[in-house]
C-alpha atoms as a PDB file:
ATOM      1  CA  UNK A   1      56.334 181.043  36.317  1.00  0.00           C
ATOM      2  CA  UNK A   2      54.273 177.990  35.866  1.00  0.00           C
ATOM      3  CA  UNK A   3      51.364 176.601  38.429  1.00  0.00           C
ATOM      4  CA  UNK A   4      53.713 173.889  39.049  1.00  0.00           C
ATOM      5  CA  UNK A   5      56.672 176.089  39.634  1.00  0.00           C
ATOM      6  CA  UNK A   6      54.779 178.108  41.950  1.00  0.00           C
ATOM      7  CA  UNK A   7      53.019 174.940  43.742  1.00  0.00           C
ATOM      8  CA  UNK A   8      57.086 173.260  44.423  1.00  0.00           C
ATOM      9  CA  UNK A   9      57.697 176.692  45.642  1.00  0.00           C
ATOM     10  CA  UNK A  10      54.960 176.748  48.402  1.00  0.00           C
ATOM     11  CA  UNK A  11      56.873 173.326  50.172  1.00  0.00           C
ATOM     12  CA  UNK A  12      60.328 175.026  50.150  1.00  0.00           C
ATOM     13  CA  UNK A  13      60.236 176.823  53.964  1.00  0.00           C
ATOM     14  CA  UNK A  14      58.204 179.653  54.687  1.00  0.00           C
ATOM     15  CA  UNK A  15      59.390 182.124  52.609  1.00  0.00           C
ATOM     16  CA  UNK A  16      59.012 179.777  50.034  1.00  0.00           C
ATOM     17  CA  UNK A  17      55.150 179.624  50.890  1.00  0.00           C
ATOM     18  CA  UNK A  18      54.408 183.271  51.751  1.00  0.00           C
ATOM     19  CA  UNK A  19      55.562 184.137  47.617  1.00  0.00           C
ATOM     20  CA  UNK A  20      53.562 181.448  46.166  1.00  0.00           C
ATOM     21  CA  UNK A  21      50.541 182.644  48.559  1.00  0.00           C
ATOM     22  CA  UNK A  22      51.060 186.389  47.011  1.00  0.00           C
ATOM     23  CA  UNK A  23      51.444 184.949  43.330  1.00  0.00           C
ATOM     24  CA  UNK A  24      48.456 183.113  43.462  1.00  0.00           C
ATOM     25  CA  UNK A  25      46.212 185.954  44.741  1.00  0.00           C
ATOM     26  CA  UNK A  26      46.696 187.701  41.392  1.00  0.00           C
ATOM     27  CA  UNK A  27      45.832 184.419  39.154  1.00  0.00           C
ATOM     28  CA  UNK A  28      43.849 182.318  41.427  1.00  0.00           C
ATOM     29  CA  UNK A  29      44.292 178.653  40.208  1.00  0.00           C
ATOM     30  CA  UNK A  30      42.936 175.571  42.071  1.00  0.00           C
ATOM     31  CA  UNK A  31      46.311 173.127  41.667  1.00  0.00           C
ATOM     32  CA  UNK A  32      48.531 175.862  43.403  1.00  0.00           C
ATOM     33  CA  UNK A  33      45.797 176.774  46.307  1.00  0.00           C
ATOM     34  CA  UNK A  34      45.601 172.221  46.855  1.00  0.00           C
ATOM     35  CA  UNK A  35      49.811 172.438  47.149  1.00  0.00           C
ATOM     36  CA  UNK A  36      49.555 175.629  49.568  1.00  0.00           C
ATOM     37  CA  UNK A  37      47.104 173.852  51.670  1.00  0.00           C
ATOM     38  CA  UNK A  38      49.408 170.976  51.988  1.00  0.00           C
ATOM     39  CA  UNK A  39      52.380 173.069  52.428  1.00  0.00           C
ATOM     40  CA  UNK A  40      50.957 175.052  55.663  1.00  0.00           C
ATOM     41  CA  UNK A  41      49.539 171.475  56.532  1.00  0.00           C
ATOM     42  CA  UNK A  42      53.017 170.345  56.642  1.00  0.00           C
ATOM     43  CA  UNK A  43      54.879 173.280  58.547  1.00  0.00           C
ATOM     44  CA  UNK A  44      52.199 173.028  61.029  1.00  0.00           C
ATOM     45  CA  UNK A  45      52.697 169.403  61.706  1.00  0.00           C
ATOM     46  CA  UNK A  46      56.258 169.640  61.521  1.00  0.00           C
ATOM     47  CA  UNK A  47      56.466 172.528  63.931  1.00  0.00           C
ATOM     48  CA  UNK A  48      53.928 170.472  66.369  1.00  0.00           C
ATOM     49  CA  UNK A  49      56.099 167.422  66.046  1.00  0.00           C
ATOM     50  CA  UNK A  50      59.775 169.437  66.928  1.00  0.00           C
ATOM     51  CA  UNK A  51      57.745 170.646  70.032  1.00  0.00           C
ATOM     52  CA  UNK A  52      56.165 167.158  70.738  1.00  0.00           C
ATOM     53  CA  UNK A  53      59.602 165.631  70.243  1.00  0.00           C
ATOM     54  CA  UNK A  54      61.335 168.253  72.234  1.00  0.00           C
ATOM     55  CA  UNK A  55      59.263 167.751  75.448  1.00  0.00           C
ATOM     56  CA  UNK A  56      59.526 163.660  74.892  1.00  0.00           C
ATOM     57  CA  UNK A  57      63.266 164.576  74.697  1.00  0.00           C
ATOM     58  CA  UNK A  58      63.630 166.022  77.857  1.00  0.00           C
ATOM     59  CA  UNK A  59      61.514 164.057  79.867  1.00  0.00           C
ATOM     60  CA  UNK A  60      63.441 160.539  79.009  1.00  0.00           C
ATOM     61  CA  UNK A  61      66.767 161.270  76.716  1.00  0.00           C
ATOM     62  CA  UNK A  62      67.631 157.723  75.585  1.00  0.00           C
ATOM     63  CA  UNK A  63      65.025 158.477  72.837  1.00  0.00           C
ATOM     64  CA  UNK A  64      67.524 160.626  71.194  1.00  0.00           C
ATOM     65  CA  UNK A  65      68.403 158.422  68.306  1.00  0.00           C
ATOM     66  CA  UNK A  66      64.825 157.466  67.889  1.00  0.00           C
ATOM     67  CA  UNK A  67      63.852 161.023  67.264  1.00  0.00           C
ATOM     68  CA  UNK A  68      66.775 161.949  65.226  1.00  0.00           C
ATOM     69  CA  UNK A  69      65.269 159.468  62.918  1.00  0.00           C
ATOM     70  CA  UNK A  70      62.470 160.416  62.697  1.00  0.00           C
ATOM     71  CA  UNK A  71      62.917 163.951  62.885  1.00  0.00           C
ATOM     72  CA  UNK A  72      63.436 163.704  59.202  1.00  0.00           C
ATOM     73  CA  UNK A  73      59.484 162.490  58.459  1.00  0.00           C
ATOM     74  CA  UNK A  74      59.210 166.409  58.121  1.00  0.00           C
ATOM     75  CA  UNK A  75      61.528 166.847  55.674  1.00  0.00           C
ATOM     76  CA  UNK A  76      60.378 163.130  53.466  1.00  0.00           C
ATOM     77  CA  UNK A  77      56.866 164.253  53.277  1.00  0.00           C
ATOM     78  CA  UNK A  78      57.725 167.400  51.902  1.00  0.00           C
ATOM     79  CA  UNK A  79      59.379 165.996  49.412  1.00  0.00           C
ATOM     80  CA  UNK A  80      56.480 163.792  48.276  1.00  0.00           C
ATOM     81  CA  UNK A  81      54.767 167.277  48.193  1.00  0.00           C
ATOM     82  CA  UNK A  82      57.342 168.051  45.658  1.00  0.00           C
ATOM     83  CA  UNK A  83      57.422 164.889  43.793  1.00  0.00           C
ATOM     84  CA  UNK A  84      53.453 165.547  43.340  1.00  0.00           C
ATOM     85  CA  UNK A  85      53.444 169.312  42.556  1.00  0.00           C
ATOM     86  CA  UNK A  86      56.191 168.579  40.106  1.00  0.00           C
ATOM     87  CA  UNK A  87      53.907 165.649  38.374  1.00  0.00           C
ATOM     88  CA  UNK A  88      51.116 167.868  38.154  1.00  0.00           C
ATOM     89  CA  UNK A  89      48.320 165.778  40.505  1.00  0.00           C
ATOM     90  CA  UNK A  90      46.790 166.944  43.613  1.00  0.00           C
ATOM     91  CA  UNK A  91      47.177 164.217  45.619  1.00  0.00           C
ATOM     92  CA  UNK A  92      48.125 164.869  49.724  1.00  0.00           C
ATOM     93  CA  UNK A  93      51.480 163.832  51.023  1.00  0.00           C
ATOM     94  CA  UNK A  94      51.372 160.633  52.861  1.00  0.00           C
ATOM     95  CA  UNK A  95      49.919 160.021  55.984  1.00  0.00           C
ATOM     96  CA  UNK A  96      48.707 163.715  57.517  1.00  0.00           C
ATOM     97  CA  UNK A  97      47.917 165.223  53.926  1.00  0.00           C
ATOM     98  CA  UNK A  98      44.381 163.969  54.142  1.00  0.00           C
ATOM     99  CA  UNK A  99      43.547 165.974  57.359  1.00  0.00           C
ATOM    100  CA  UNK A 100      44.694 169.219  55.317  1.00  0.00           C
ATOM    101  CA  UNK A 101      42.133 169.323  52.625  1.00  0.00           C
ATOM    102  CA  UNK A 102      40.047 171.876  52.960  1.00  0.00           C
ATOM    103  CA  UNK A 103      41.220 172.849  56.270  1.00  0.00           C
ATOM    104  CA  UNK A 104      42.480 176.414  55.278  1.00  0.00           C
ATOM    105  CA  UNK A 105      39.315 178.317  54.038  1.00  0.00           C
ATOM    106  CA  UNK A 106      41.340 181.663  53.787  1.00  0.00           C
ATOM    107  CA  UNK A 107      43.373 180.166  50.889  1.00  0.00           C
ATOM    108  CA  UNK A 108      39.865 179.432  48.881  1.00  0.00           C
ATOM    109  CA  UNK A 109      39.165 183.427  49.084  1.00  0.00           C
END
């Protein structure tokens, strides 16, 4: 497979990420190691908002609609993720990408 291939890859779940993670042991490439950065970024702020939203939930329930909505931010900035990986530019998904650069020094091993 392509860099790209393997860089859309590392945004669909977990699984998703853990094969592009293995694949690009064996062929290092800087493009791929940006889009797994952003992809853990992404899971990890999207498992920190489900518990954040969960609490909020049931503390005061009439937010329910609120968070249904967005409960999907998740799911949009991933496919921004996508959308870049698939045009080939390293650029962070919107809003919380910018706080991932870098942040994962394991993947730059």
């Amino acid at each position: 497979m392509k860099t790209k291939q393997w860089a859309i890859v590392a945004y669909i779940t977990i699984i998703g990420w853990i094969i592009a993670y293995v694949k690009n042991k064996e062929n290092k490439d800087t493009f791929v190691n940006y889009h797994l950065e952003q992809a853990l970024g992404l899971a990890v702020a999207g498992l920190l908002w489900s518990v954040a939203a969960g609490v909020l939930l049931s503390i005061i329930p009439a937010l329910s609609a609120v968070f249904s909505v967005l409960g999907l931010l998740p799911l949009i900035f991933m496919v921004f993720g996508i959308i870049n990986a698939n045009s080939g530019v390293q650029k962070p998904v919107p809003v919380i990408g910018k706080f991932f650069e870098n942040r994962f020094v394991f993947l730059q091993q």
